[in-house]
PDB file of N, CA and C in Angstrom:
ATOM      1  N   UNK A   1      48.898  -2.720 -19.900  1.00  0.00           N
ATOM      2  CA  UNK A   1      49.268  -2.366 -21.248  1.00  0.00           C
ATOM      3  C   UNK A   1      48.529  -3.256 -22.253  1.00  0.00           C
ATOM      4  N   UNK A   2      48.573  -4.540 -22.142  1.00  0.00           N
ATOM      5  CA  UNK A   2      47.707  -5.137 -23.100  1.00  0.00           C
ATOM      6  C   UNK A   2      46.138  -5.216 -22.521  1.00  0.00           C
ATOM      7  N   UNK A   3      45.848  -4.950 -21.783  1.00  0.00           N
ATOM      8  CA  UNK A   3      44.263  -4.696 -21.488  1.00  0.00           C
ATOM      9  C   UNK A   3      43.799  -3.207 -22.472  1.00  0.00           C
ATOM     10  N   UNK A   4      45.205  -2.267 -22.286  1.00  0.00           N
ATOM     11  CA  UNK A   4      44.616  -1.484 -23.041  1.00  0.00           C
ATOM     12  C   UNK A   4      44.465  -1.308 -24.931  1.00  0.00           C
ATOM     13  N   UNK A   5      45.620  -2.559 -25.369  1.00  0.00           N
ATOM     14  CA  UNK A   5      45.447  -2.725 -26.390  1.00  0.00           C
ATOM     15  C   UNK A   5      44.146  -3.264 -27.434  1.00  0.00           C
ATOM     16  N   UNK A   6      44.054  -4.120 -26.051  1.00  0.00           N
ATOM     17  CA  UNK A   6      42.687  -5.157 -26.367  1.00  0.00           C
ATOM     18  C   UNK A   6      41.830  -4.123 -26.575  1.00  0.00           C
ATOM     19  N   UNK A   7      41.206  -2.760 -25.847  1.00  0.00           N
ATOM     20  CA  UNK A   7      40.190  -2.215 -25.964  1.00  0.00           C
ATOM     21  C   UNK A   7      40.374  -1.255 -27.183  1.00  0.00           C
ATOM     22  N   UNK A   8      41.636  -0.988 -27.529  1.00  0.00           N
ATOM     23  CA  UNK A   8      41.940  -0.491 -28.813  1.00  0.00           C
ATOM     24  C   UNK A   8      41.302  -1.084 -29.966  1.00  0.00           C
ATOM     25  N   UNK A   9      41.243  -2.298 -29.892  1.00  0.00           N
ATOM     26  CA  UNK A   9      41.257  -3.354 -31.305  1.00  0.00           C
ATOM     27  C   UNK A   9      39.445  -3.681 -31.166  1.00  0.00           C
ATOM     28  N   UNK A  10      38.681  -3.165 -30.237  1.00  0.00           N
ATOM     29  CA  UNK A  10      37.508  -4.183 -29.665  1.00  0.00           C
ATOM     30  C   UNK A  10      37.108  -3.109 -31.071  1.00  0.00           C
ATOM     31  N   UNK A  11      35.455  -4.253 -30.981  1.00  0.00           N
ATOM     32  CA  UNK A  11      34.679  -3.176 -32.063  1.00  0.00           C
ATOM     33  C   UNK A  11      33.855  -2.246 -31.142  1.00  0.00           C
ATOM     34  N   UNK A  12      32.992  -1.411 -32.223  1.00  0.00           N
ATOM     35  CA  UNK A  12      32.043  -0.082 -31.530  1.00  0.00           C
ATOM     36  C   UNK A  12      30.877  -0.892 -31.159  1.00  0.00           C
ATOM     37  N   UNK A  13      30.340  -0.099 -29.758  1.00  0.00           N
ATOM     38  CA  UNK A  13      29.435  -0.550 -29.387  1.00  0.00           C
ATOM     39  C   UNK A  13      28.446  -0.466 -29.539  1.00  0.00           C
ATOM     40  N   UNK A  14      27.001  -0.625 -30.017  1.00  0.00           N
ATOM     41  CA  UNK A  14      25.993  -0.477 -30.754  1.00  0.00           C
ATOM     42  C   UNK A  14      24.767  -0.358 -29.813  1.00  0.00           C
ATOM     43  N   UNK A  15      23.843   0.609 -29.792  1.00  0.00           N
ATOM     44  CA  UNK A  15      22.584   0.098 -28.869  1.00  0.00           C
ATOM     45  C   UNK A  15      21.376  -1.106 -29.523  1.00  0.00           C
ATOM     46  N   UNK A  16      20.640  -1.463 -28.921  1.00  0.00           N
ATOM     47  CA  UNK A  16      19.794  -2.737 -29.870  1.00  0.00           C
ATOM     48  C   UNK A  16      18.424  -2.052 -29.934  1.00  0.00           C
ATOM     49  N   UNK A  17      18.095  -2.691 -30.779  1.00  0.00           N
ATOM     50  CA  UNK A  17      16.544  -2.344 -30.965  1.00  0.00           C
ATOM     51  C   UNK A  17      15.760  -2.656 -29.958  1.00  0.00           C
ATOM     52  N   UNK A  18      14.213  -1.873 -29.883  1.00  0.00           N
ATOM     53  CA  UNK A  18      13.568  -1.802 -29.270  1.00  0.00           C
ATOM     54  C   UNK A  18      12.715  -2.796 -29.163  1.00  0.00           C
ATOM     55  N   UNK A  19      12.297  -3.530 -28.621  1.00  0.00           N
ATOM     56  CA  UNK A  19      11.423  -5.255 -29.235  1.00  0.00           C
ATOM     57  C   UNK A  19       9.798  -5.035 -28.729  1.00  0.00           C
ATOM     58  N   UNK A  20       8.908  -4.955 -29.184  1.00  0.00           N
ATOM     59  CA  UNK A  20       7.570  -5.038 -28.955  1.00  0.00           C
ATOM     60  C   UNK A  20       6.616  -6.301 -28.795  1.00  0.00           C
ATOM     61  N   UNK A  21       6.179  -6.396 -27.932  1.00  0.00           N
ATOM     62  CA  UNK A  21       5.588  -7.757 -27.669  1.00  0.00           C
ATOM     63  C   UNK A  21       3.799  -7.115 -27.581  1.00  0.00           C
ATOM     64  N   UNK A  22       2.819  -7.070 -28.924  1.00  0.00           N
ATOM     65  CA  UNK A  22       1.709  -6.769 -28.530  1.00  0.00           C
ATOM     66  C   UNK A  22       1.141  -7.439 -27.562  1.00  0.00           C
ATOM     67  N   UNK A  23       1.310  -9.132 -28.178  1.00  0.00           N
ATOM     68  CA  UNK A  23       0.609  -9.931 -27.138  1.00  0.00           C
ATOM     69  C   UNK A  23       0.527  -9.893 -25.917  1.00  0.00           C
ATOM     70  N   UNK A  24       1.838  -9.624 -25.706  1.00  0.00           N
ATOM     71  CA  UNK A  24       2.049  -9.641 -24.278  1.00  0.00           C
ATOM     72  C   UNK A  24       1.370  -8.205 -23.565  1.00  0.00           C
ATOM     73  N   UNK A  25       1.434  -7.128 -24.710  1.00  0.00           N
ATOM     74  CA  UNK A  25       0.739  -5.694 -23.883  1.00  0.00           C
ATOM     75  C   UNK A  25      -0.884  -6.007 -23.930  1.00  0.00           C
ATOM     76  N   UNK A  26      -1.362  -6.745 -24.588  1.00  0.00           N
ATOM     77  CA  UNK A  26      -2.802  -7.082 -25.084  1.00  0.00           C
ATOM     78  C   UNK A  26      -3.175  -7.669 -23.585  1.00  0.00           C
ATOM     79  N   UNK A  27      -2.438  -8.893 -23.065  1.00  0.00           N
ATOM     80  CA  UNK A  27      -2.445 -10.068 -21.742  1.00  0.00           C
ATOM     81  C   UNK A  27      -2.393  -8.497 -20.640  1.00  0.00           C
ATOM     82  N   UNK A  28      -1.778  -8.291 -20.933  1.00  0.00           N
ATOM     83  CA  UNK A  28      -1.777  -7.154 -19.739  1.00  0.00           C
ATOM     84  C   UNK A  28      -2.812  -6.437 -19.589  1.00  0.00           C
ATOM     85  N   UNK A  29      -3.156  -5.848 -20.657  1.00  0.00           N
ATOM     86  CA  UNK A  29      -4.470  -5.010 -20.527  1.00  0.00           C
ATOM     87  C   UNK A  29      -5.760  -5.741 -20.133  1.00  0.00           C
ATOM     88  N   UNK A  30      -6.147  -6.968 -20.312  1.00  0.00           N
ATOM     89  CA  UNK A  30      -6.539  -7.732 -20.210  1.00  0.00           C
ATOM     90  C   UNK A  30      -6.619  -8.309 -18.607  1.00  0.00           C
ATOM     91  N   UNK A  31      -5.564  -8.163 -18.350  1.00  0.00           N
ATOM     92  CA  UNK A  31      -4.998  -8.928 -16.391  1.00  0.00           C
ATOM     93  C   UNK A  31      -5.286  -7.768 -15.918  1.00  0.00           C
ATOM     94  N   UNK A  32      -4.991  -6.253 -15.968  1.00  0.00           N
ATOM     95  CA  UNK A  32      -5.316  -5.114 -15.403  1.00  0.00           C
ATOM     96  C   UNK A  32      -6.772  -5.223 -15.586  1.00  0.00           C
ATOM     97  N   UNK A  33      -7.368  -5.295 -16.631  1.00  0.00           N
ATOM     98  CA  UNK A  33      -8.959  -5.132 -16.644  1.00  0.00           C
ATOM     99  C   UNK A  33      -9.972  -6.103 -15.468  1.00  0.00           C
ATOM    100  N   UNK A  34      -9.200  -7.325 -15.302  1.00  0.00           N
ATOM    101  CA  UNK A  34      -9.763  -7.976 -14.606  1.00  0.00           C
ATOM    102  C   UNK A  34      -9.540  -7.880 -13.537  1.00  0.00           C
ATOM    103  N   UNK A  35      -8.091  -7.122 -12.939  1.00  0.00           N
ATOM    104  CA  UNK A  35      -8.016  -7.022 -11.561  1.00  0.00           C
ATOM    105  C   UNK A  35      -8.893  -5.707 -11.319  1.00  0.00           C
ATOM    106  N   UNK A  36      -9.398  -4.769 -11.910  1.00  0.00           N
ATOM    107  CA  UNK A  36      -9.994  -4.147 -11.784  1.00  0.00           C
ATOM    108  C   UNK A  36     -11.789  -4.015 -11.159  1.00  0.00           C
ATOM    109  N   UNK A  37     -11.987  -5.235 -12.188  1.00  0.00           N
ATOM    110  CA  UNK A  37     -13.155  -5.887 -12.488  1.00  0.00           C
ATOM    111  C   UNK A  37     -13.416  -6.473 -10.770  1.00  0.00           C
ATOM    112  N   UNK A  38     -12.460  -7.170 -10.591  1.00  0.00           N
ATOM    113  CA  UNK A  38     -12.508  -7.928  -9.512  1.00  0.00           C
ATOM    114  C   UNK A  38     -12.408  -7.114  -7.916  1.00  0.00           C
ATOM    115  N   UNK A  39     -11.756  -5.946  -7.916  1.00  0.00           N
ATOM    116  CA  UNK A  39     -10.962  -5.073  -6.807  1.00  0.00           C
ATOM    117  C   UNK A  39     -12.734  -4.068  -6.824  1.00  0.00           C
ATOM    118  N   UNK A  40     -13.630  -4.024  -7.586  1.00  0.00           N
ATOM    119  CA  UNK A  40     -14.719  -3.129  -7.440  1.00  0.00           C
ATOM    120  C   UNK A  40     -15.935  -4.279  -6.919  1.00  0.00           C
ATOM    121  N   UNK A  41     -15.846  -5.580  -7.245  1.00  0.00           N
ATOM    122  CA  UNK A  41     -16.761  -6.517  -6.787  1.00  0.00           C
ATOM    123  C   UNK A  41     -16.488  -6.634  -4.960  1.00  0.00           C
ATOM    124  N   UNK A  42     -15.216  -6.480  -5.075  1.00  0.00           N
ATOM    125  CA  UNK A  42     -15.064  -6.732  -3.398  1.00  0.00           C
ATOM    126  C   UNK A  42     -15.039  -5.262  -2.981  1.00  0.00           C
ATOM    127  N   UNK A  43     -14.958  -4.258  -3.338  1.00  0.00           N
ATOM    128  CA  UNK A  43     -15.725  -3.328  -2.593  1.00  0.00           C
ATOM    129  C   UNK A  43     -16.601  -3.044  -2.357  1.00  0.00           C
ATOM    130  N   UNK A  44     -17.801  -3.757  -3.668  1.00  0.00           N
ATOM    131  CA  UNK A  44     -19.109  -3.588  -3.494  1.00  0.00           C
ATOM    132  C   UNK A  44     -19.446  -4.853  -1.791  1.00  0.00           C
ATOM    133  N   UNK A  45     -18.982  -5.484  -1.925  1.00  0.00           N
ATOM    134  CA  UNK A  45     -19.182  -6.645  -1.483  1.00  0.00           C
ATOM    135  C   UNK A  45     -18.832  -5.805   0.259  1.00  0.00           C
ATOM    136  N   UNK A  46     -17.581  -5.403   0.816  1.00  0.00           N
ATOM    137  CA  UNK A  46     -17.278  -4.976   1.183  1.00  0.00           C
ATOM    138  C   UNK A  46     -18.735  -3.694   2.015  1.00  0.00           C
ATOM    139  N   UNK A  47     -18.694  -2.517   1.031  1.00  0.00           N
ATOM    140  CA  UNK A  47     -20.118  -1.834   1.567  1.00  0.00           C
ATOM    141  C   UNK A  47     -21.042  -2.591   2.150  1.00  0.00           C
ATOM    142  N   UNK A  48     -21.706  -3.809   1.272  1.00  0.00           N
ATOM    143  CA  UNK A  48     -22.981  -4.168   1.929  1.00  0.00           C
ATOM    144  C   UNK A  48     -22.413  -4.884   3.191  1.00  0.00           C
ATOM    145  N   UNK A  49     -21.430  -5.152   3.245  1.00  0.00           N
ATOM    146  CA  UNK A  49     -21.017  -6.204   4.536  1.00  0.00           C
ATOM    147  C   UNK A  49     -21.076  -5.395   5.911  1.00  0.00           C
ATOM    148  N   UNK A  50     -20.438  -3.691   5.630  1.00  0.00           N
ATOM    149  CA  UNK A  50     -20.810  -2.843   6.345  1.00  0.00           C
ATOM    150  C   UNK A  50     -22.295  -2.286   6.415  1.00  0.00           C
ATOM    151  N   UNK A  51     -22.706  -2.366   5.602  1.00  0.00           N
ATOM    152  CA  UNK A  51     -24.257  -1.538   5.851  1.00  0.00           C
ATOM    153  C   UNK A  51     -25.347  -2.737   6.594  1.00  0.00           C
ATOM    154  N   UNK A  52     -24.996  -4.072   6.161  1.00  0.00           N
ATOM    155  CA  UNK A  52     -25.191  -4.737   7.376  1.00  0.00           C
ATOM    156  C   UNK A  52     -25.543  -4.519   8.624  1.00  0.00           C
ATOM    157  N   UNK A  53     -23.403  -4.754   8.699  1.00  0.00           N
ATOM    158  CA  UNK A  53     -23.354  -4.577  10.349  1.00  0.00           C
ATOM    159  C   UNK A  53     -23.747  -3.306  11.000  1.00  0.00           C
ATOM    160  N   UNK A  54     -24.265  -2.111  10.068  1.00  0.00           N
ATOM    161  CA  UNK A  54     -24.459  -0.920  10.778  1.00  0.00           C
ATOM    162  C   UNK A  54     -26.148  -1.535  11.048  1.00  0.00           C
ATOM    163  N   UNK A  55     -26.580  -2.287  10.188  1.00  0.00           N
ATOM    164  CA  UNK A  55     -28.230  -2.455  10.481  1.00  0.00           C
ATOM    165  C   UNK A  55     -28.755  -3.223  11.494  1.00  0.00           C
ATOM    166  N   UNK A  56     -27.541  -4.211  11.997  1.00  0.00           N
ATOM    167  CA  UNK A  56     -27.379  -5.239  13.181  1.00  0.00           C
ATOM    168  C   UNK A  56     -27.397  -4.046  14.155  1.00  0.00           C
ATOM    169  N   UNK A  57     -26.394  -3.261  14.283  1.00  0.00           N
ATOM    170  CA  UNK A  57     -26.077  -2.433  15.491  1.00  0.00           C
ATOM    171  C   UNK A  57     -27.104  -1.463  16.023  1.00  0.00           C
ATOM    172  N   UNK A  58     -27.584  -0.852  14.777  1.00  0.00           N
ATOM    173  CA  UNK A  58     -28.909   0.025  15.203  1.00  0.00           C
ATOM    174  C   UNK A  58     -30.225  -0.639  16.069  1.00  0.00           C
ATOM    175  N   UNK A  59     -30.479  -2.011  15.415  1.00  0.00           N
ATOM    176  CA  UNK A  59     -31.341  -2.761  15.942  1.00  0.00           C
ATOM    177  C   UNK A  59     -30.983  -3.022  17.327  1.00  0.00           C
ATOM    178  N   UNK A  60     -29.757  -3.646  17.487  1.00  0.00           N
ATOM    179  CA  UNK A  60     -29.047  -3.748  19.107  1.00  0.00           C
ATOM    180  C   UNK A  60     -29.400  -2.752  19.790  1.00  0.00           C
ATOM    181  N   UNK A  61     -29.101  -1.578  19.367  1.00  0.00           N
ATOM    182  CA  UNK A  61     -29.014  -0.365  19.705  1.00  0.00           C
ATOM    183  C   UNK A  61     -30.272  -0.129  20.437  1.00  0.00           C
ATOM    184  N   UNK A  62     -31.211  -0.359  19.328  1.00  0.00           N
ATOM    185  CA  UNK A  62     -32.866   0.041  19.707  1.00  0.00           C
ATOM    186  C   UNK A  62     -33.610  -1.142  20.549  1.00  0.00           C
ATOM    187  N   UNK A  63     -32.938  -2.205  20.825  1.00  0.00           N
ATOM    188  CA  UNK A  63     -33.347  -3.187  21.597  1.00  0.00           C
ATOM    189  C   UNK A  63     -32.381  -2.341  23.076  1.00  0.00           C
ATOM    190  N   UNK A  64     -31.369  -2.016  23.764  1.00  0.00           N
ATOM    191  CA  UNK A  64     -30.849  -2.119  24.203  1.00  0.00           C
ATOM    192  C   UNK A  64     -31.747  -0.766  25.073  1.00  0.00           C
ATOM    193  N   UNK A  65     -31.874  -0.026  24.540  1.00  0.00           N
ATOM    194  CA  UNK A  65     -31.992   1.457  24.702  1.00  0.00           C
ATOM    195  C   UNK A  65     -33.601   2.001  25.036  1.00  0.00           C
ATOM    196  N   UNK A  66     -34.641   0.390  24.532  1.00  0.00           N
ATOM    197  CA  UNK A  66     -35.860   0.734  24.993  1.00  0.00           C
ATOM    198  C   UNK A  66     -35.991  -0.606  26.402  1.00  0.00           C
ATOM    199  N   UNK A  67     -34.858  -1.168  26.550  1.00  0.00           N
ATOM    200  CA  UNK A  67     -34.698  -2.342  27.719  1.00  0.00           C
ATOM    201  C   UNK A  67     -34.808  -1.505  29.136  1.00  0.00           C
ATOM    202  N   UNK A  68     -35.595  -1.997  29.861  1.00  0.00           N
ATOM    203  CA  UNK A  68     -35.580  -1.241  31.206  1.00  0.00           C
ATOM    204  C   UNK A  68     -34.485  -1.166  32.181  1.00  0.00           C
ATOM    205  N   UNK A  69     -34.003  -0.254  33.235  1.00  0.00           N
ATOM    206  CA  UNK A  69     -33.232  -0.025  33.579  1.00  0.00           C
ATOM    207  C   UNK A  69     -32.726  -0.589  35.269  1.00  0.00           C
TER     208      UNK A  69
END
């Protein structure tokens, strides 16, 4: 009974404003750009590491394959 009085007497509840932080969306765009930046260097990096080892293997390959039997 008095729990429900209390909610009788409370005030209205209000939603709050919306708060904008450019800086902080600016840092972001910024941290995304660079993980970006960074996630395409190691793929490049990545390819040649494979086109490499495919150039090691062919050579193996062609050493292996003209080796007598």
């Amino acid at each position: 009974m008095i729990i429900c009085l209390c909610l009788l007497f409370a005030g209205r509840a209000s939603a709050q404003w919306v708060v904008s932080d450019p800086g902080n969306l600016a840092q972001g765009i910024i941290n995304a750009s660079k993980n970006i930046i960074h996630t395409s260097k190691t793929a490049t990096n990545m390819v040649s590491n494979f086109q490499e080892t495919v150039k090691i293997y062919q050579q193996g390959k062609k050493y292996y394959d003209g080796a007598p039997v």
